[in-house]
Protein backbone atom coordinates (compact mmCIF):
# COMPACT_ATOMS: atom_id res chain seq x y z
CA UNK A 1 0.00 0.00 0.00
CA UNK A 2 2.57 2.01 0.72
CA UNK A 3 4.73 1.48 -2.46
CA UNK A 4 1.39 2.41 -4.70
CA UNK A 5 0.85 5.90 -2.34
CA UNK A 6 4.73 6.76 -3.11
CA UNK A 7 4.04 6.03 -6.75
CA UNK A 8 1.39 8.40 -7.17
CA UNK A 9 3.44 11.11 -5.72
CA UNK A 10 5.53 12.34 -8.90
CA UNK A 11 7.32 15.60 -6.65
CA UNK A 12 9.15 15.55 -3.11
CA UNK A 13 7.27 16.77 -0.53
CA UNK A 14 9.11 18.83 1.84
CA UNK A 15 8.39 18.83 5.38
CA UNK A 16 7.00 22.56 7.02
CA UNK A 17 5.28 23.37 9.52
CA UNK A 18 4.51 27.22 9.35
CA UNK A 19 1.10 29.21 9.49
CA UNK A 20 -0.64 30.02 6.20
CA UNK A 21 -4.19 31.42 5.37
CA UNK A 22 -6.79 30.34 3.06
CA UNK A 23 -8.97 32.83 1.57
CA UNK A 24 -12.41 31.71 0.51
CA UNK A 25 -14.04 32.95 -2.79
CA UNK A 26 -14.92 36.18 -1.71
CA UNK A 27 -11.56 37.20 -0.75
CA UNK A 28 -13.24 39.03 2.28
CA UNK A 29 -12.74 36.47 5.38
CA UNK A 30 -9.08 34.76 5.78
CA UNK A 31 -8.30 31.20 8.37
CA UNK A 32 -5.29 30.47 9.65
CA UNK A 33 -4.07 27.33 8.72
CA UNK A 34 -0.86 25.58 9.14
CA UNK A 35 1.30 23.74 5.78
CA UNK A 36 2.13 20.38 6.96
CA UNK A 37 3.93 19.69 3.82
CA UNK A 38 4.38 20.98 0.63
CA UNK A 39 5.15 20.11 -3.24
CA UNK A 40 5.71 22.06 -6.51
CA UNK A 41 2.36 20.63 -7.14
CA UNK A 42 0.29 20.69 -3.95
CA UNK A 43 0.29 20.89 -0.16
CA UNK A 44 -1.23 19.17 3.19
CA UNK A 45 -3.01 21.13 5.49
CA UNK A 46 -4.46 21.45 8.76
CA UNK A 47 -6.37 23.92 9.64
CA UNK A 48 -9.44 24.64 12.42
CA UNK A 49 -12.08 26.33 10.55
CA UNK A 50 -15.93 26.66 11.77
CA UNK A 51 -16.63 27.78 7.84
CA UNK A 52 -17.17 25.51 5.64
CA UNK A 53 -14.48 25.35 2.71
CA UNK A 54 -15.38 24.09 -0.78
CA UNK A 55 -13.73 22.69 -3.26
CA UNK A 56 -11.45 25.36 -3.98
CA UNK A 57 -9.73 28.21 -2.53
CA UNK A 58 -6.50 30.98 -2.01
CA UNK A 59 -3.16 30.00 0.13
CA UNK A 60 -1.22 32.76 0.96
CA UNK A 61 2.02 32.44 3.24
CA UNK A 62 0.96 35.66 4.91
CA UNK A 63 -2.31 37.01 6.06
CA UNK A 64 -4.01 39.46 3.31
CA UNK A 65 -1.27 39.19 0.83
CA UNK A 66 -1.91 40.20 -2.58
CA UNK A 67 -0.54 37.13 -4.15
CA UNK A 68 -1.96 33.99 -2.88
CA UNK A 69 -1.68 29.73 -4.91
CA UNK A 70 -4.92 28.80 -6.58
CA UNK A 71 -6.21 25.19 -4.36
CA UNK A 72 -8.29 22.26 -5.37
CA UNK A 73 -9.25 19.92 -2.57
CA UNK A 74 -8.25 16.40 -3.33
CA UNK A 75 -9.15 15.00 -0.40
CA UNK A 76 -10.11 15.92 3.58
CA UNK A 77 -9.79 13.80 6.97
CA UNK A 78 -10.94 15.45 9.68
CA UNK A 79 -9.20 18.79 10.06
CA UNK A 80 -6.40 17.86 7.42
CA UNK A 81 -6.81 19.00 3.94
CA UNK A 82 -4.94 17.44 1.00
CA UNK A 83 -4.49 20.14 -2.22
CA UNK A 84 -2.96 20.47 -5.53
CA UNK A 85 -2.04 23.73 -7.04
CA UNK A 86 -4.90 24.64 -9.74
CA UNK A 87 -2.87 27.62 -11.29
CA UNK A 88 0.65 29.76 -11.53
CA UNK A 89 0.52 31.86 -8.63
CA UNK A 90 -2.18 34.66 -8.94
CA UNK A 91 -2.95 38.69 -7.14
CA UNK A 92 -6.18 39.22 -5.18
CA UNK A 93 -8.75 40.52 -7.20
């Protein structure tokens, strides 16, 4: 099982641990969250949120920033969120 997850995994991850936010659709409200690891391709997160988050959002490694990575959830468990990178890096609107 473990050979087939390592197989899907075409980047390294690297190990981080350091606060990030996601910002929702409506760029108004930001979460903290915290990168648990990350690729040139996506990231794992954790993050304690009492919104609900769809299917796609806006990481930014500082809170309000004006560039922020394009998400797609891939998959959740629990409070951990697994994403790829939909886009190049984009501004807030």
């Amino acid at each position: 099982m473990l050979q087939v997850k390592e197989q899907r995994r075409r980047l390294a991850r690297r190990s981080r641990h350091h606060l990030s936010w996601i910002t929702t659709e409506n760029d108004i409200q930001s979460y903290e969250c915290q990168v648990l690891d990350v690729s040139a391709d996506g990231a794992k997160l954790v993050a304690d949120i009492e919104a609900p988050i769809g299917s796609s959002f806006r990481l930014s490694i500082v809170p309000k920033a004006i560039v922020r990575r394009e998400c797609e959830v891939v998959w959740r468990k629990g409070r951990t969120i697994g994403v790829k990178f939909a886009a190049p890096v984009t501004q807030a609107r």
